[in-house]
Protein backbone atom coordinates (compact mmCIF):
# COMPACT_ATOMS: atom_id res chain seq x y z
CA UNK A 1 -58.34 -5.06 -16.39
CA UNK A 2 -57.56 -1.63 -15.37
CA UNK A 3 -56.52 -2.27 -12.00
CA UNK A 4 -54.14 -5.17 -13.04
CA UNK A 5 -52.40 -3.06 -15.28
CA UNK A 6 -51.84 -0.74 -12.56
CA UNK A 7 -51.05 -3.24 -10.19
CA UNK A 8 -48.16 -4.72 -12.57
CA UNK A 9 -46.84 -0.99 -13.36
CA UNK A 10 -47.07 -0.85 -9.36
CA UNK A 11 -44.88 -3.71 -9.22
CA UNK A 12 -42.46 -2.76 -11.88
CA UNK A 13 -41.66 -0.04 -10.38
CA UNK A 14 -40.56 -1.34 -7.45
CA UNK A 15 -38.62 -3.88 -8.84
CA UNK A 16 -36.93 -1.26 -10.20
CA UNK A 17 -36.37 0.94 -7.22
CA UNK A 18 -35.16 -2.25 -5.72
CA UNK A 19 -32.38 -2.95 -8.43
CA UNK A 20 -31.41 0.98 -7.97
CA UNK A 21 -31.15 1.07 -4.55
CA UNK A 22 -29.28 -2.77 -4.67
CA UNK A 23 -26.85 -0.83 -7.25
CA UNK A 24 -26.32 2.25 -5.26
CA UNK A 25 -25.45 0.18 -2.09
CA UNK A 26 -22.81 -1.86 -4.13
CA UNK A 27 -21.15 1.41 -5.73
CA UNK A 28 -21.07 3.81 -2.46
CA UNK A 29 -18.81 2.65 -0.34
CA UNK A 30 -16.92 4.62 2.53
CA UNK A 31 -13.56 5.06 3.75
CA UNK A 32 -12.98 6.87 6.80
CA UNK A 33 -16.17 9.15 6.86
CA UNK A 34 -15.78 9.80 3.04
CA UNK A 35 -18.01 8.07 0.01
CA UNK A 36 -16.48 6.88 -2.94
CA UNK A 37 -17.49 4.59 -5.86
CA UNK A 38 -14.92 1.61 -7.31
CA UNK A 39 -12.71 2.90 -9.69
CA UNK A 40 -11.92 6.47 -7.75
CA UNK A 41 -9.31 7.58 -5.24
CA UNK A 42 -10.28 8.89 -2.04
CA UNK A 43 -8.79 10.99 0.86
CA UNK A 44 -9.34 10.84 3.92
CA UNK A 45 -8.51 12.37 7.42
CA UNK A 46 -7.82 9.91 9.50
CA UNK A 47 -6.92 9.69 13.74
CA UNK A 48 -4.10 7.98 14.78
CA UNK A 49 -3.22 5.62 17.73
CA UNK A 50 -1.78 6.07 20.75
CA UNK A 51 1.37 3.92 19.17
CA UNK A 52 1.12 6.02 16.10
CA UNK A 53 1.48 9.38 18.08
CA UNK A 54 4.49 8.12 20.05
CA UNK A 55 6.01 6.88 16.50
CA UNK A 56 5.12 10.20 14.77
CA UNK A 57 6.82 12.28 18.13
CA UNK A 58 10.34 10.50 17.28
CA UNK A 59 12.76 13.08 16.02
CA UNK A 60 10.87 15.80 17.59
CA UNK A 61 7.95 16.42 15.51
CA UNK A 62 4.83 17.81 16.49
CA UNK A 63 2.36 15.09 16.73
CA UNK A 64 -0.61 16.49 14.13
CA UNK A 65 -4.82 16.10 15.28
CA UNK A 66 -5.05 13.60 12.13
CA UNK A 67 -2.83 11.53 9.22
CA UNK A 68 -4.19 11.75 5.79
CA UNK A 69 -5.06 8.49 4.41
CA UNK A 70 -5.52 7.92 0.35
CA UNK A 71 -7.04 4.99 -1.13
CA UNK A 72 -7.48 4.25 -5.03
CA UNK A 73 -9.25 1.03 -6.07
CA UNK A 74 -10.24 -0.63 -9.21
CA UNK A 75 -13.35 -0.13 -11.21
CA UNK A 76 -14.30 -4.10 -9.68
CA UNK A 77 -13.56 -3.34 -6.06
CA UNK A 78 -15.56 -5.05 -3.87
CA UNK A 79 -14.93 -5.14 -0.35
CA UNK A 80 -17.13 -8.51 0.59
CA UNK A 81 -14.19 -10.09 -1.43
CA UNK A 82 -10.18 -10.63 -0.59
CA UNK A 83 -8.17 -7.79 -2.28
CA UNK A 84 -4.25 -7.02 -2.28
CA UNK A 85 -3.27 -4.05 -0.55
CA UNK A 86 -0.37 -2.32 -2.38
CA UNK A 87 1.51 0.20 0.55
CA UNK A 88 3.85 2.73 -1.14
CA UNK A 89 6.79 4.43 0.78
CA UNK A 90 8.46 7.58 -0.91
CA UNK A 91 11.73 8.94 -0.33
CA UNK A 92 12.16 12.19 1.81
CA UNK A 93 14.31 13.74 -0.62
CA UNK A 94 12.21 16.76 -2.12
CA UNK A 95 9.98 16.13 0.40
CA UNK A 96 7.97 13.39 -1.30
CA UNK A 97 4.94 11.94 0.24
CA UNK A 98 3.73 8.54 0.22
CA UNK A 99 0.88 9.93 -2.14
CA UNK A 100 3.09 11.10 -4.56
CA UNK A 101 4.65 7.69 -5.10
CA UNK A 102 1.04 6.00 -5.40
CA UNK A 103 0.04 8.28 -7.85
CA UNK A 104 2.89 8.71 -10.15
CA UNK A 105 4.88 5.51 -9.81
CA UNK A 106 2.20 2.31 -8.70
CA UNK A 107 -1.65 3.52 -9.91
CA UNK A 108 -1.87 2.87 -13.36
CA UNK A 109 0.11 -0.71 -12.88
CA UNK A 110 -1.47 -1.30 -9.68
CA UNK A 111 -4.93 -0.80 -10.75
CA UNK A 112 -4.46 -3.20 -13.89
CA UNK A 113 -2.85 -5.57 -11.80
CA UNK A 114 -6.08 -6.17 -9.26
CA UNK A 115 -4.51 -4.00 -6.55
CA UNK A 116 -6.18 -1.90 -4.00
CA UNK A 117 -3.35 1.27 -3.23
CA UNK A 118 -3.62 2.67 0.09
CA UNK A 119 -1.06 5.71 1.01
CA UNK A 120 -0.42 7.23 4.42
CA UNK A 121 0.70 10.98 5.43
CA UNK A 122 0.48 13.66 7.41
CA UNK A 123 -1.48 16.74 6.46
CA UNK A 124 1.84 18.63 6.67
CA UNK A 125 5.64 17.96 5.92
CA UNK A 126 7.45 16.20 9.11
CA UNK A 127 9.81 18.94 10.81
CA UNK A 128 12.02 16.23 10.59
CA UNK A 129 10.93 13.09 8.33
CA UNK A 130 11.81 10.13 10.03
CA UNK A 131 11.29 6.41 9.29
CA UNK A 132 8.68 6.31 12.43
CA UNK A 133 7.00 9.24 10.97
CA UNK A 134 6.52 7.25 7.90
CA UNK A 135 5.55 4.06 9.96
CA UNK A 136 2.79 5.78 11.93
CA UNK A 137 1.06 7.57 9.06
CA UNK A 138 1.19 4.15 7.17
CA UNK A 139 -0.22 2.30 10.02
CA UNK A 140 -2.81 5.26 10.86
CA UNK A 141 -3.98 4.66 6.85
CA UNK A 142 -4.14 0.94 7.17
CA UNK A 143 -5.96 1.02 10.32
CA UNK A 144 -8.35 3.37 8.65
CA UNK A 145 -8.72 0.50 6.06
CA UNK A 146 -9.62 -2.26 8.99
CA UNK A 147 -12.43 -0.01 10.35
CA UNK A 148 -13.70 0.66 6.93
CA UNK A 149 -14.47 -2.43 5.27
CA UNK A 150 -15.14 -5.84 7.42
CA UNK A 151 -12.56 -8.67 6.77
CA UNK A 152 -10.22 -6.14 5.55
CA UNK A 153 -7.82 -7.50 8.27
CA UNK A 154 -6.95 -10.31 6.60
CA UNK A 155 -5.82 -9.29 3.29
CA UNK A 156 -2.28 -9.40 1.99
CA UNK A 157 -0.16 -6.25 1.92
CA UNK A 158 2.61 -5.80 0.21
CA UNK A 159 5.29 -2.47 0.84
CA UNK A 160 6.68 -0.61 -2.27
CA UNK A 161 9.43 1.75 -2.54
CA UNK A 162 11.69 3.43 -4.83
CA UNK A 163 15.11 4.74 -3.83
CA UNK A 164 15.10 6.41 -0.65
CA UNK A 165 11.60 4.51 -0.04
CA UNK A 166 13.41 1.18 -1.46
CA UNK A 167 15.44 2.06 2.41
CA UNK A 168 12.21 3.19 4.07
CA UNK A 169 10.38 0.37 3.44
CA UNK A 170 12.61 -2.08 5.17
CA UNK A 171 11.35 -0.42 8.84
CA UNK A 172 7.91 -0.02 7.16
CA UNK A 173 7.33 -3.37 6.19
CA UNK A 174 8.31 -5.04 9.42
CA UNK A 175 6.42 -2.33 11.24
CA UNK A 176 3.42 -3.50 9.27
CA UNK A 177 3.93 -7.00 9.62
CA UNK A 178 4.18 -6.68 13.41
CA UNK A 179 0.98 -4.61 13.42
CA UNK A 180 -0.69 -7.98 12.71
CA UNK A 181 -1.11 -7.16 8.92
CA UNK A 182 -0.11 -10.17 6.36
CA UNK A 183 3.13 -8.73 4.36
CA UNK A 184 2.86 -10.83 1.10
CA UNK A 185 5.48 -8.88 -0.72
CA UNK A 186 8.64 -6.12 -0.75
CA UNK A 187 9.11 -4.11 -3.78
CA UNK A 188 12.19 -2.09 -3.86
CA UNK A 189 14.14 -0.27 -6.57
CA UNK A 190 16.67 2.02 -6.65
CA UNK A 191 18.14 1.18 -3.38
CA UNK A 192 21.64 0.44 -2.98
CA UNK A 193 21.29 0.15 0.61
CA UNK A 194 20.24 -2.50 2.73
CA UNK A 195 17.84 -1.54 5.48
CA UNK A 196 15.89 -4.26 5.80
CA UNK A 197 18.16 -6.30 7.39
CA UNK A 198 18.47 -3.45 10.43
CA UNK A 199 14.49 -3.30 10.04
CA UNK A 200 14.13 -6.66 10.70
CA UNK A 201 16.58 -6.82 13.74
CA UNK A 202 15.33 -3.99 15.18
CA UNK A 203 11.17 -4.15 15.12
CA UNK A 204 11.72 -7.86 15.54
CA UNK A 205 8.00 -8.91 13.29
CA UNK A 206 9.13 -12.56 13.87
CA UNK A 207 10.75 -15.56 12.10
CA UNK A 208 7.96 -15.88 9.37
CA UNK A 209 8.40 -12.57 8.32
CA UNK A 210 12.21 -13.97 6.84
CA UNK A 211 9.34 -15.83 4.32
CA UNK A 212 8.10 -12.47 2.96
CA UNK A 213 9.23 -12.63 -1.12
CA UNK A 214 11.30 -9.69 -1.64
CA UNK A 215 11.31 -8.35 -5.40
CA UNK A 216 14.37 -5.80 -6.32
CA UNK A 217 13.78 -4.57 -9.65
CA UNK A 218 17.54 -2.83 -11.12
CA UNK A 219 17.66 -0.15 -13.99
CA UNK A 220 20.62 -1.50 -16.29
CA UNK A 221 22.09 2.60 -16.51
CA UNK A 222 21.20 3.62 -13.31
CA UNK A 223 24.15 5.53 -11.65
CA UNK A 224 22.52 6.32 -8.46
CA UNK A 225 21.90 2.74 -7.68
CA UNK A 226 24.52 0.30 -9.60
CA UNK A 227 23.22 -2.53 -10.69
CA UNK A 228 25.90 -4.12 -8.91
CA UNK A 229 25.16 -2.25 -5.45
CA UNK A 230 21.10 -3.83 -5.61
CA UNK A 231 22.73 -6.98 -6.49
CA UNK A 232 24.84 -6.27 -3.22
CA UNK A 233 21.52 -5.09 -1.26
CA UNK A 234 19.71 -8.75 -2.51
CA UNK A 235 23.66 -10.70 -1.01
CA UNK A 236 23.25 -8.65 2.25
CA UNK A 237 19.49 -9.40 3.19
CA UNK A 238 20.11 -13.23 1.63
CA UNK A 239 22.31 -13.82 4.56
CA UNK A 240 19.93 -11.91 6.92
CA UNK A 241 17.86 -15.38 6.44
CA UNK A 242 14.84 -13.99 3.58
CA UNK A 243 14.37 -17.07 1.39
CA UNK A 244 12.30 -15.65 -1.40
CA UNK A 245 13.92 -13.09 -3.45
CA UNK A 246 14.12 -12.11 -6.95
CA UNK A 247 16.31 -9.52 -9.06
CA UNK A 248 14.84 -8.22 -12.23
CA UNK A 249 16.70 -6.06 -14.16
CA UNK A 250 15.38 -3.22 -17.13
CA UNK A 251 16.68 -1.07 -19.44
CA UNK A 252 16.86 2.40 -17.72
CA UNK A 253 18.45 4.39 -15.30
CA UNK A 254 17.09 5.61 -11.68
CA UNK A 255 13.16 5.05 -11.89
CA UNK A 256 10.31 2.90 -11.19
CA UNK A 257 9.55 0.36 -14.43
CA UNK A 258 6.51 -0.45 -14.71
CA UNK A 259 6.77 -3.84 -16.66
CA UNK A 260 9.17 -4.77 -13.15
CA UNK A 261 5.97 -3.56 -10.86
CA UNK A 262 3.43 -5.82 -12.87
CA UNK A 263 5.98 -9.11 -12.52
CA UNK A 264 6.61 -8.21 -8.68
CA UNK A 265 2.73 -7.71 -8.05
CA UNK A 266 1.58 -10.93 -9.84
CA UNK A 267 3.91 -12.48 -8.32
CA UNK A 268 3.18 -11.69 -4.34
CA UNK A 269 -0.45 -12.24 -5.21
CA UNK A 270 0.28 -15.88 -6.88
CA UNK A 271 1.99 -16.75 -3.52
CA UNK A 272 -0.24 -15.30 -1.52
CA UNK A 273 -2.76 -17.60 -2.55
């Protein structure tokens, strides 16, 4: 009797150690070199390729030894399963990095919304912060993503920005669609320039890209970006040849609105389906 009791705490046990070690495997998870459990952000330092370097040398910069690569994902993330990939693209004025703009403009809502955020940068300011610069520390982050997690490939991205980044992102986007990534989505507010009409002309990411939905969210007081001037932006890249885009408009002035993010992201994700 004695031994079967000991046999059946024997076993117990390592059921248990089982389950742990099951658990643990699910909840660490790497990104570029660096553990992490769902629900955390994580940095990382990550190389880039020889495209990336040539990109990052435009404007005469000094190419740096590494980008630095962020990642936040929800407390549910998963990477055996398809997640949305939400790429954020600050302005250079006051010498924003992408980071910044994950972290105080698309976390909270991006999070709630289902969204993996992934930010790109260099350790250091750009001498001179180009749009290339920005393209090659967003590719360097997203190709840290690929080699992280297996299938990662094929999930949607979608490029954010806000003001100068709501510019930026029309070179980042097609950059990133022409990388072989699926763009499922533009966010941009606060823009009252069109860029992504130039963007697409220039990188050339294909006739499907002119599918991508475009979402330009409009503050109702903002006086750095007129209503009217977004509405302008939306005319301009309508007759570019983008199909899919919607205008939402808030009460505010020259910011990011977070009820705007939540309808752009839910909707990029319901089309990407």
């Amino acid at each position: 009797m004695n031994n079967v009791v000991l046999i059946g705490r024997v076993v117990v046990a390592l059921n248990v150690l089982t389950a742990f070690a099951a658990h643990a495997a699910q909840t660490s998870l790497d990104f570029g070199g660096n553990s992490f459990a769902p629900g955390s952000t994580v940095e990382a330092n990550v190389p880039l390729s020889a495209q990336e370097k040539s990109l990052a040398a435009q404007g005469g910069n000094v190419v740096p030894p590494y980008a630095v690569a962020v990642l936040a994902t929800p407390a549910n993330f998963d990477p055996r399963k398809s997640w949305p990939v939400l790429v954020p693209c600050s302005t250079s004025d006051f010498k924003r990095q992408n980071r910044n703009d994950l972290v105080q403009f698309y976390h909270r809502v991006g999070l709630a919304e289902g969204w993996v955020l992934l930010a790109g940068d260099g350790p250091q300011h750009a001498r001179s912060d180009t749009v290339a610069w920005r393209e090659a520390m967003a590719l360097a982050a997203i190709d840290a993503l690929h080699r992280s997690f297996s299938g990662s490939d094929k999930w949607p991205v979608a490029c954010a920005g806000f003001s100068g980044g709501g510019k930026g992102v029309g070179y980042v986007a097609p950059m990133v669609a022409k990388s072989g990534c699926r763009v499922s989505g533009i966010y941009m507010t606060g823009a009252n320039e069109d860029h992504l009409s130039d963007g697409y002309t220039r990188i050339r990411p294909g006739a499907d890209f002119l599918t991508t939905p475009i979402y330009i969210a409009a503050g109702r007081d903002d006086r750095i970006a007129t209503v009217e001037q977004q509405y302008n932006v939306a005319g301009a890249i309508k007759r570019t040849g983008f199909q899919r885009i919607r205008i939402g408009t808030f009460h505010g002035a020259h910011e990011v609105n977070d009820a705007q993010t939540s309808i752009a992201l839910r909707w990029f994700r319901e089309l990407a389906k």
